[in-house]
PDB file of N, CA and C in Angstrom:
ATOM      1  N   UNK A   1       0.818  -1.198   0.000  1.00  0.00           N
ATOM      2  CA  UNK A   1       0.000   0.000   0.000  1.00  0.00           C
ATOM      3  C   UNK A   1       0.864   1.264   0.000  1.00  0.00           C
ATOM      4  N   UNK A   2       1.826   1.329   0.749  1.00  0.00           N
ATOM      5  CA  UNK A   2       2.931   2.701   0.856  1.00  0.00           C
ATOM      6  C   UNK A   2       3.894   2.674  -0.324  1.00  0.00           C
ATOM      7  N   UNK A   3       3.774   1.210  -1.204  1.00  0.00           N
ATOM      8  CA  UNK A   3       4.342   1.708  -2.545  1.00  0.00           C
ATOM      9  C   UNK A   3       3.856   2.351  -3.579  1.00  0.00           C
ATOM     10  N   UNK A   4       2.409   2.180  -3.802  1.00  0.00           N
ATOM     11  CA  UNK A   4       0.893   2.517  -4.228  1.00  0.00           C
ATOM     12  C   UNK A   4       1.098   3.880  -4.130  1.00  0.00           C
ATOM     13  N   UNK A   5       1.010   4.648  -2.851  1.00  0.00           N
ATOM     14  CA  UNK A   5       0.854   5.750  -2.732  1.00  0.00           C
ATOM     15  C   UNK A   5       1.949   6.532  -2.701  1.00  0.00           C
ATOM     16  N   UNK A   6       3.027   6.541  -2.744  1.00  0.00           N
ATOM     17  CA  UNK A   6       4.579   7.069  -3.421  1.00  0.00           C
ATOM     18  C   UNK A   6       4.375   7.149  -4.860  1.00  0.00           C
ATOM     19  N   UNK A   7       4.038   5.872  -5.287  1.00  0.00           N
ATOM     20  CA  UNK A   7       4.032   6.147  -6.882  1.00  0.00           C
ATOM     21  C   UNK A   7       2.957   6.887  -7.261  1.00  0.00           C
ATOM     22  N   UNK A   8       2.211   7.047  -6.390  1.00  0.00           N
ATOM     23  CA  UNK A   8       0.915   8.035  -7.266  1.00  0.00           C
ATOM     24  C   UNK A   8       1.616   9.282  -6.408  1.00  0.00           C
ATOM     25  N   UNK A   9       1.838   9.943  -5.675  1.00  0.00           N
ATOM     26  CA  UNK A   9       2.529  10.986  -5.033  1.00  0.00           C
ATOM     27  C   UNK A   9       3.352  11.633  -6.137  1.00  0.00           C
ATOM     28  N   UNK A  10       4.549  10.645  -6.468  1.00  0.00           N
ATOM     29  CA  UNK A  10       5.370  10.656  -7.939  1.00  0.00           C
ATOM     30  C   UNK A  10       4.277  11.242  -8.785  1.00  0.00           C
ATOM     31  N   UNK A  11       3.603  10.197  -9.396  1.00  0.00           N
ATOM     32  CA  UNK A  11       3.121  10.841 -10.359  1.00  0.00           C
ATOM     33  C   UNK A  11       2.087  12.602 -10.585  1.00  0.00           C
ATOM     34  N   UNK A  12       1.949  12.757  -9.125  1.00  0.00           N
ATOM     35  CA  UNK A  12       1.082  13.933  -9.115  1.00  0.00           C
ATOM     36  C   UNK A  12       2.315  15.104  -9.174  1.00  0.00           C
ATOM     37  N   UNK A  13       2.904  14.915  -8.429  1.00  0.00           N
ATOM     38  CA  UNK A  13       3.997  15.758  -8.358  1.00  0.00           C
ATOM     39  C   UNK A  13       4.801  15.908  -9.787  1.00  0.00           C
ATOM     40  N   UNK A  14       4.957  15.056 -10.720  1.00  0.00           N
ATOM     41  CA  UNK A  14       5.765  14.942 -12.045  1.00  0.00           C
ATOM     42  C   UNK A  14       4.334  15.846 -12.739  1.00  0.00           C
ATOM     43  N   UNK A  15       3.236  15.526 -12.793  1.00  0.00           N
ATOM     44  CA  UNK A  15       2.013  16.122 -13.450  1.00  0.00           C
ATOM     45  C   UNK A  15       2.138  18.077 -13.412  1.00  0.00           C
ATOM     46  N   UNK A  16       2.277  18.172 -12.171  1.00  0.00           N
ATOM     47  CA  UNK A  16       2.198  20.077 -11.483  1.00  0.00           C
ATOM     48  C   UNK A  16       3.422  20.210 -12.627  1.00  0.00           C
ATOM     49  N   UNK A  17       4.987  19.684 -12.398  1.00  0.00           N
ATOM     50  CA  UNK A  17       6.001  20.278 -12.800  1.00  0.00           C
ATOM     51  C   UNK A  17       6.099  20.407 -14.664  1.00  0.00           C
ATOM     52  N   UNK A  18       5.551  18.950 -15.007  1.00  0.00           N
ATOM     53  CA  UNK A  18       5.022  19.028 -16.566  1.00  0.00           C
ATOM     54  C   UNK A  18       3.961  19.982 -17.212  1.00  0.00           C
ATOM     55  N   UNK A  19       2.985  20.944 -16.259  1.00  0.00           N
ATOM     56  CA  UNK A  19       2.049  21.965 -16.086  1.00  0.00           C
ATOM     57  C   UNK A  19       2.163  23.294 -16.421  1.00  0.00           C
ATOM     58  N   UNK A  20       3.175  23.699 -15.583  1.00  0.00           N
ATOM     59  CA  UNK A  20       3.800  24.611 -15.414  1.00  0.00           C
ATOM     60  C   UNK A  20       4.927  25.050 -16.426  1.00  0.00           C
ATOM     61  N   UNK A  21       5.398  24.149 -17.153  1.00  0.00           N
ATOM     62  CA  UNK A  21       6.365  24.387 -18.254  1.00  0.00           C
ATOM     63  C   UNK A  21       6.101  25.001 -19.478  1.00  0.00           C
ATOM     64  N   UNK A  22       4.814  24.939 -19.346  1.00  0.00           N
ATOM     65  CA  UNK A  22       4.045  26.017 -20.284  1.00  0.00           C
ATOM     66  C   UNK A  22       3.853  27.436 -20.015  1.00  0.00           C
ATOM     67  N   UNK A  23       3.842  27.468 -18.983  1.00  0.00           N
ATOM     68  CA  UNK A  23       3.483  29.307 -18.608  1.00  0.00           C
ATOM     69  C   UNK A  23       5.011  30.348 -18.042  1.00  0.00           C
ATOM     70  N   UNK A  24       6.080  29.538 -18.576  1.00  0.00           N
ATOM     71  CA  UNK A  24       6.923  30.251 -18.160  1.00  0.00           C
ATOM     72  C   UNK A  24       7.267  31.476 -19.137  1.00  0.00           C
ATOM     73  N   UNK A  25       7.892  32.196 -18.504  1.00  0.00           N
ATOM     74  CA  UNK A  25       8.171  34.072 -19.049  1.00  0.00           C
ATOM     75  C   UNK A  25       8.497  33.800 -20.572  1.00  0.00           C
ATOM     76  N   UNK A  26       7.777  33.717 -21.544  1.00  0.00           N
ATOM     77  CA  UNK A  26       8.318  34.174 -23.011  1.00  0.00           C
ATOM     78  C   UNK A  26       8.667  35.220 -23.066  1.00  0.00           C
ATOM     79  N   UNK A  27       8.540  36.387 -22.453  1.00  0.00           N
ATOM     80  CA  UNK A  27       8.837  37.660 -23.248  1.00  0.00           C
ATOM     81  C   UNK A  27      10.331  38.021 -22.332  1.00  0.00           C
ATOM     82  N   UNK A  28      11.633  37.591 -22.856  1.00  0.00           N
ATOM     83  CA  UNK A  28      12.907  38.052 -22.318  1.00  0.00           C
ATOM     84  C   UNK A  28      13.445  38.841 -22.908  1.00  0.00           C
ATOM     85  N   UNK A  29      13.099  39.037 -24.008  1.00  0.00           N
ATOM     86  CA  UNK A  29      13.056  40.388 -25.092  1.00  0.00           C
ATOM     87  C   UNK A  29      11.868  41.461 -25.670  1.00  0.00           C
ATOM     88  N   UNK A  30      11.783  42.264 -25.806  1.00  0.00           N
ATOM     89  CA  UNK A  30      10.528  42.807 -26.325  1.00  0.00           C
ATOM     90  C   UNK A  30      10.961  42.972 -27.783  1.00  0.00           C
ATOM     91  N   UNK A  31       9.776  43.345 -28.739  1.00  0.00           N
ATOM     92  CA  UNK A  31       9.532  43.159 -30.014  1.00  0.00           C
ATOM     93  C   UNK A  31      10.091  44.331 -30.547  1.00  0.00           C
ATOM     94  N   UNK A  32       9.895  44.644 -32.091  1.00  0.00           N
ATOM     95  CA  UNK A  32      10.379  45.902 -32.324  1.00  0.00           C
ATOM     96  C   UNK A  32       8.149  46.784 -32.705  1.00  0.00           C
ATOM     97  N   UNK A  33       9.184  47.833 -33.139  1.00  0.00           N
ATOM     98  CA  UNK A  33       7.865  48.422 -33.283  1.00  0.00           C
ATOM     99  C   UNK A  33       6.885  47.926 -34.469  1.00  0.00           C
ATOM    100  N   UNK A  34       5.724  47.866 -34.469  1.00  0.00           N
ATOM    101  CA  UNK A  34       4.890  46.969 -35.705  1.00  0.00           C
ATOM    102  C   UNK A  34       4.161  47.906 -36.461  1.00  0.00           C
ATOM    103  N   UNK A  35       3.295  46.899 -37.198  1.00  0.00           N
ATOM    104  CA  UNK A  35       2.397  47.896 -38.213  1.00  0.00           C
ATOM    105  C   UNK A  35       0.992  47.594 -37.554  1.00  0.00           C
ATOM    106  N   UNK A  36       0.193  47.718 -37.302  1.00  0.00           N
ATOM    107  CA  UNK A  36      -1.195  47.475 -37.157  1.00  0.00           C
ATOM    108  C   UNK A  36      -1.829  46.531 -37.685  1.00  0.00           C
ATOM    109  N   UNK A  37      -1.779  46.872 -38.949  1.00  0.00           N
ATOM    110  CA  UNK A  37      -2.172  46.429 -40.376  1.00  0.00           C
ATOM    111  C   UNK A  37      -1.558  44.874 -40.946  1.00  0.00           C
ATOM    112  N   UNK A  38      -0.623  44.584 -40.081  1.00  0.00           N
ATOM    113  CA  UNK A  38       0.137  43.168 -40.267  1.00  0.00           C
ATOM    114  C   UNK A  38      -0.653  42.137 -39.095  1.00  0.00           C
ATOM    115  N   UNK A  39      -0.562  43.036 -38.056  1.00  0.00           N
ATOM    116  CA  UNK A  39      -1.196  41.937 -37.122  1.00  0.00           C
ATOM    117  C   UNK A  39      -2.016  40.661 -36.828  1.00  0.00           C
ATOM    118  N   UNK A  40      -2.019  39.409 -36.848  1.00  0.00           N
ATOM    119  CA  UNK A  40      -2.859  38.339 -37.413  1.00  0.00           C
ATOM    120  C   UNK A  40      -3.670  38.464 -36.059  1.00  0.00           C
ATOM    121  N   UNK A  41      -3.052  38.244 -34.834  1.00  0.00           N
ATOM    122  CA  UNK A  41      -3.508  37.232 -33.632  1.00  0.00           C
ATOM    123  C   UNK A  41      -2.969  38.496 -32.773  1.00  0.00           C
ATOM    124  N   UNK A  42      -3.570  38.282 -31.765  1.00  0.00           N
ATOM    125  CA  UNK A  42      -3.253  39.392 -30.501  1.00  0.00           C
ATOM    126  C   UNK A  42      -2.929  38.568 -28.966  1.00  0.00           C
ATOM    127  N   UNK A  43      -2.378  38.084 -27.907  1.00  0.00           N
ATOM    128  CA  UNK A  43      -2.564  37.246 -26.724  1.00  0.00           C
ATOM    129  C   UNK A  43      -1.487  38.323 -25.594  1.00  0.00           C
ATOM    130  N   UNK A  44      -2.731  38.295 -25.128  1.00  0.00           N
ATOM    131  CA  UNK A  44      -2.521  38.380 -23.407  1.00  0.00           C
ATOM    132  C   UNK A  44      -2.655  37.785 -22.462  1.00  0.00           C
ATOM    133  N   UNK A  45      -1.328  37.322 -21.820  1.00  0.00           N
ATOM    134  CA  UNK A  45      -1.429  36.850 -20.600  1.00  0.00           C
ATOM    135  C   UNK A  45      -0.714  37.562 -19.581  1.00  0.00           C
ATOM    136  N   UNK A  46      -1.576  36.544 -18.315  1.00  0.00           N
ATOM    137  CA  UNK A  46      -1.298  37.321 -17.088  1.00  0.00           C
ATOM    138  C   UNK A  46      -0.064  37.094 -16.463  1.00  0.00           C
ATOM    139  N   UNK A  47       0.043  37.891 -15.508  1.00  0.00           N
ATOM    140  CA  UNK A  47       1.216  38.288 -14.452  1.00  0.00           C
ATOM    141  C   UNK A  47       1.856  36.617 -13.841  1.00  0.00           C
ATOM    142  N   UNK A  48       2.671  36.195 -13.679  1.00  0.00           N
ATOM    143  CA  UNK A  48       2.981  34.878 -13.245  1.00  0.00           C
ATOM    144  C   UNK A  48       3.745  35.262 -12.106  1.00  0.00           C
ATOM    145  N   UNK A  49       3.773  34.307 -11.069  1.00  0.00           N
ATOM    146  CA  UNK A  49       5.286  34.500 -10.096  1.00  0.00           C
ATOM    147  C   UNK A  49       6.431  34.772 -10.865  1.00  0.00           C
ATOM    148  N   UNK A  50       7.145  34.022 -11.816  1.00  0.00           N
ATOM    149  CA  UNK A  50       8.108  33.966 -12.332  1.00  0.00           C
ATOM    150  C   UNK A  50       8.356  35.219 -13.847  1.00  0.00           C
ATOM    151  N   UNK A  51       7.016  35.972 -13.624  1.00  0.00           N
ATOM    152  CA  UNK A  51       7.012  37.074 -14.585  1.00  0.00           C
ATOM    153  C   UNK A  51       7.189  38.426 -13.978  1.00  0.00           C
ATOM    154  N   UNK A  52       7.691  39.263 -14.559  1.00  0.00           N
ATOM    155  CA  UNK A  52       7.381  40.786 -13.516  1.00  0.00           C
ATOM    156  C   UNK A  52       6.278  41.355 -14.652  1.00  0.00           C
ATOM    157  N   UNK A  53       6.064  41.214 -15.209  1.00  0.00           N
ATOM    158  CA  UNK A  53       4.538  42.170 -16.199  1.00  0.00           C
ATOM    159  C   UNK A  53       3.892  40.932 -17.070  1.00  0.00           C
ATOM    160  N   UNK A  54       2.912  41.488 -16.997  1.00  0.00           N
ATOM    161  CA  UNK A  54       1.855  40.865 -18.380  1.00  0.00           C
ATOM    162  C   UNK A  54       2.452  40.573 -19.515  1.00  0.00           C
ATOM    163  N   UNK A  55       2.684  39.666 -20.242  1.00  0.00           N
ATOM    164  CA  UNK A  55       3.122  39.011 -21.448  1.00  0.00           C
ATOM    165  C   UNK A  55       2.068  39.471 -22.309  1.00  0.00           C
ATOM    166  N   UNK A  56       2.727  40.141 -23.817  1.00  0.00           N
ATOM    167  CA  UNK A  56       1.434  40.618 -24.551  1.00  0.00           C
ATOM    168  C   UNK A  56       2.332  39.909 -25.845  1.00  0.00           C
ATOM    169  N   UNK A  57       1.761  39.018 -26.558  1.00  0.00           N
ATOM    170  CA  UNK A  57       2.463  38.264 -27.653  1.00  0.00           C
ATOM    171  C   UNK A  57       1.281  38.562 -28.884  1.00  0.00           C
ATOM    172  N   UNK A  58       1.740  38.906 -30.017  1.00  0.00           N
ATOM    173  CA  UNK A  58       1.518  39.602 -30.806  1.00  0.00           C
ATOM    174  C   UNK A  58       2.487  38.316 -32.280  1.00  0.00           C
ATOM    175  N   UNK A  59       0.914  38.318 -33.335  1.00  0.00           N
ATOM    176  CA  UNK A  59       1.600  37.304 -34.005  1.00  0.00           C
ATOM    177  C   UNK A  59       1.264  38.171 -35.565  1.00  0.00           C
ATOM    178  N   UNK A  60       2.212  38.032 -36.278  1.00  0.00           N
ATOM    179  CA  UNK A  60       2.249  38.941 -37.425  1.00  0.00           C
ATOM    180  C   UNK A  60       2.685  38.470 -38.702  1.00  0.00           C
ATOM    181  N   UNK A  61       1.954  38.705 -39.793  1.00  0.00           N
ATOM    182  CA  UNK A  61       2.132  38.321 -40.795  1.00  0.00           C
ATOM    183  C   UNK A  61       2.754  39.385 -41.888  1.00  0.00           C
ATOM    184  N   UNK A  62       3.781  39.309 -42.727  1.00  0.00           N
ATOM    185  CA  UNK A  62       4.799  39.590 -44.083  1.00  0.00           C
ATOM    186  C   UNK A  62       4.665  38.550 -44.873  1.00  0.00           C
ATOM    187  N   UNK A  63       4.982  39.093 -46.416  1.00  0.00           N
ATOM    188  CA  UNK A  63       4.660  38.431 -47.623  1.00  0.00           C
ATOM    189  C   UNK A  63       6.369  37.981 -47.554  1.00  0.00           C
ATOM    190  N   UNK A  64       7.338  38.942 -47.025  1.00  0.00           N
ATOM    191  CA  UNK A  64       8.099  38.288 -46.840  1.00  0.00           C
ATOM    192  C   UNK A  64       9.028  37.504 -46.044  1.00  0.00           C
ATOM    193  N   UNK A  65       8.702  37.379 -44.638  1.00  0.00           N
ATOM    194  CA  UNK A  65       9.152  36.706 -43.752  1.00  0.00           C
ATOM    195  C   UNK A  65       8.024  35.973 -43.048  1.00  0.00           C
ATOM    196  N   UNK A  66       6.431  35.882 -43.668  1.00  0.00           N
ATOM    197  CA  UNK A  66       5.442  34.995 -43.150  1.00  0.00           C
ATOM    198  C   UNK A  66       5.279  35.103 -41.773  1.00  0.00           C
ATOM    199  N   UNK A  67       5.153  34.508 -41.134  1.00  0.00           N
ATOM    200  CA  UNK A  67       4.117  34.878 -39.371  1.00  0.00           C
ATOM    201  C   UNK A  67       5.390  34.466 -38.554  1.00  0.00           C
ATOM    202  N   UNK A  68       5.452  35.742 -38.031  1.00  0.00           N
ATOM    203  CA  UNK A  68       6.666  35.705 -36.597  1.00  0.00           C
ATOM    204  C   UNK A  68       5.656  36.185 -35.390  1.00  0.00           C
ATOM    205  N   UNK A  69       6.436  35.912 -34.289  1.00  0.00           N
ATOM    206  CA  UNK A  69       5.271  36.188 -33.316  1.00  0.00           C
ATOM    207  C   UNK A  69       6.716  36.535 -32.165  1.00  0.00           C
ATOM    208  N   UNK A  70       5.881  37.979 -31.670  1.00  0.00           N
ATOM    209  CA  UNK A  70       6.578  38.824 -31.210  1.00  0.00           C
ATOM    210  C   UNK A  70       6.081  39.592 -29.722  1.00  0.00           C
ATOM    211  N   UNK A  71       6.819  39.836 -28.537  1.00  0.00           N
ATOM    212  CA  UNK A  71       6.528  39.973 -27.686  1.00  0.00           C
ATOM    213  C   UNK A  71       6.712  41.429 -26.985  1.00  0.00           C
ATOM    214  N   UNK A  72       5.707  42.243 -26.796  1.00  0.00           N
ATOM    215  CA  UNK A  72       5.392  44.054 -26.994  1.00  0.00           C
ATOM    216  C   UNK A  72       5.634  44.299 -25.565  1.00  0.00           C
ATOM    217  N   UNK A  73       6.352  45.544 -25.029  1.00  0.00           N
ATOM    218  CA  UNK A  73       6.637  46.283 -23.747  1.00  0.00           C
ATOM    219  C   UNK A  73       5.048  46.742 -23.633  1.00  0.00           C
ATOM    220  N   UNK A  74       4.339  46.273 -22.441  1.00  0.00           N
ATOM    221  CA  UNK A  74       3.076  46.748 -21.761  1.00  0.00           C
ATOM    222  C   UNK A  74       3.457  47.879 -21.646  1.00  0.00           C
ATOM    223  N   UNK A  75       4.090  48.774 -21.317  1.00  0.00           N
ATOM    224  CA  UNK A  75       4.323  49.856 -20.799  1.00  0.00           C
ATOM    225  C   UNK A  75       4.591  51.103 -21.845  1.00  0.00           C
ATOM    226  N   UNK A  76       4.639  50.535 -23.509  1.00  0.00           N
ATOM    227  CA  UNK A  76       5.446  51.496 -23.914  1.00  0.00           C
ATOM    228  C   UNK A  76       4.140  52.075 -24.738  1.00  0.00           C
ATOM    229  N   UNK A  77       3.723  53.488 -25.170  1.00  0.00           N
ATOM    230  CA  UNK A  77       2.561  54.202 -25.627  1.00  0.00           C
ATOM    231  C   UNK A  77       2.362  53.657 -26.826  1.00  0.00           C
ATOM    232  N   UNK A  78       3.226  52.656 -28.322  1.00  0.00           N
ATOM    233  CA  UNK A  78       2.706  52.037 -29.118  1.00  0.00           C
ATOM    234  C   UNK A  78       1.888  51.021 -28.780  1.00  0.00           C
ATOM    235  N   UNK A  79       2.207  50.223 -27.971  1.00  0.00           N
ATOM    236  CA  UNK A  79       1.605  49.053 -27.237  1.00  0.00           C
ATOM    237  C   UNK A  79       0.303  49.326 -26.735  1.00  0.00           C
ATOM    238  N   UNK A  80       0.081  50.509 -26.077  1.00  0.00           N
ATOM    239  CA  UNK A  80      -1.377  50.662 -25.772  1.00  0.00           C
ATOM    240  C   UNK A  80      -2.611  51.125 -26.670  1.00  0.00           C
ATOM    241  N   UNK A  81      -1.766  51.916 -27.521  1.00  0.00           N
ATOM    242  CA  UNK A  81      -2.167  52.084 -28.707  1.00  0.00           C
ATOM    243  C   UNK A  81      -2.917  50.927 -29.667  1.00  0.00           C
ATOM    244  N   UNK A  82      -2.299  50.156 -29.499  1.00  0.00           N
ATOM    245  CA  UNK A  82      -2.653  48.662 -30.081  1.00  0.00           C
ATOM    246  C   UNK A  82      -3.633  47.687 -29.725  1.00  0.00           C
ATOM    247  N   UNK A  83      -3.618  48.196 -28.249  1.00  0.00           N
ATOM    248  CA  UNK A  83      -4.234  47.266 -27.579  1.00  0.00           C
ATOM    249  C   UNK A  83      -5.696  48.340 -27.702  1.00  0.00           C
ATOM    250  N   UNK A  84      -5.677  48.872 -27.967  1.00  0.00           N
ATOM    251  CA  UNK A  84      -7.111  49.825 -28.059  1.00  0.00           C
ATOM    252  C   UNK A  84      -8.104  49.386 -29.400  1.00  0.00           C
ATOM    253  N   UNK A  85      -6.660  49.720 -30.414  1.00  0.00           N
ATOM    254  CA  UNK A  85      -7.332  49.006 -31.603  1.00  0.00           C
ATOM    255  C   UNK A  85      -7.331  48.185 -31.866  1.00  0.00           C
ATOM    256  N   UNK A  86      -7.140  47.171 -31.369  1.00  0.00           N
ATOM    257  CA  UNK A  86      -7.211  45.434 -31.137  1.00  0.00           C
ATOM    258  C   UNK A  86      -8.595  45.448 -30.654  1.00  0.00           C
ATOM    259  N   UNK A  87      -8.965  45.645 -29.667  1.00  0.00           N
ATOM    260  CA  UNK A  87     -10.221  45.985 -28.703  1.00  0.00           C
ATOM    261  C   UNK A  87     -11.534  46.364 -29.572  1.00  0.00           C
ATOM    262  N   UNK A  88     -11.467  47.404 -30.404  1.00  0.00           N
ATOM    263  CA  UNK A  88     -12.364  48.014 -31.005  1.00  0.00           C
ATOM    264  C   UNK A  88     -12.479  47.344 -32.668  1.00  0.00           C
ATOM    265  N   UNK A  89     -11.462  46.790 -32.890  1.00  0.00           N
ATOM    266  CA  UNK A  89     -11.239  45.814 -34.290  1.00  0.00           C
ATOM    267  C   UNK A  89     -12.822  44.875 -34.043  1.00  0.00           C
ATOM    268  N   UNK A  90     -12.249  44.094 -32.493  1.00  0.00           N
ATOM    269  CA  UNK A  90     -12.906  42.730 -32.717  1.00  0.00           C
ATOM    270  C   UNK A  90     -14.166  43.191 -32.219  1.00  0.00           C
ATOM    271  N   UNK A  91     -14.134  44.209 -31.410  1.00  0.00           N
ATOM    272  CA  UNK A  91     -16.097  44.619 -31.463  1.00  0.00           C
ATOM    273  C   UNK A  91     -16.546  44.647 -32.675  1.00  0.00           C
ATOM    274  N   UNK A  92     -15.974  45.035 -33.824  1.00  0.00           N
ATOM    275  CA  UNK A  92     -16.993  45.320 -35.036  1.00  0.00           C
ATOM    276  C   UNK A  92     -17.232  43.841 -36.208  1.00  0.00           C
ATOM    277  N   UNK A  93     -16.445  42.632 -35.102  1.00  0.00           N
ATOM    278  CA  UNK A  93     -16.805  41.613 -35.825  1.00  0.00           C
ATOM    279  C   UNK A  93     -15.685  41.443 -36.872  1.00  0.00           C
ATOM    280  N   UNK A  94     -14.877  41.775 -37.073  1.00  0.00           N
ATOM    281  CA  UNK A  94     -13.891  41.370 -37.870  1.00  0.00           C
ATOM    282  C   UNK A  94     -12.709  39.902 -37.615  1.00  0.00           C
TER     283      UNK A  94
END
């Protein structure tokens, strides 16, 4: 019975750490400045322990370098800018 429950212990514990390997800090660089007009996809996520700000990942399409996906300073006045017209884009159903 106390081997039973070690190995499931194991396994819960291996489960959290395999979990978590997903939400770690992508943004260790920020992006350069964009076009609006390129923008495919927009994602925000939240604040993590292991993050100091909101992750805002931003996925963008060129005819000549095809879809890179790029990670925007919350803080900087293009960025909010964006996030406004991101906001008001998808109200009108687009």
């Amino acid at each position: 019975m106390k081997l039973l429950t070690a190995a499931l212990l194991l396994l819960i514990i291996a489960m959290c750490l395999a979990s978590t390997e997903g939400v770690k800090c992508k943004c260790s660089r920020k992006g350069p400045k964009i076009r609006f007009s390129n923008v495919r996809k927009l994602e925000i996520k939240p604040r993590y322990p292991f993050c100091v700000e909101e992750m805002i990942i931003v996925t963008l399409w060129t005819r000549v370098r095809g879809e890179q996906q790029h990670c925007l300073n919350p803080k900087r006045q293009n960025t909010v800018r964006l996030l406004k017209w991101y906001r008001v884009w998808k109200e009108k159903g687009r």
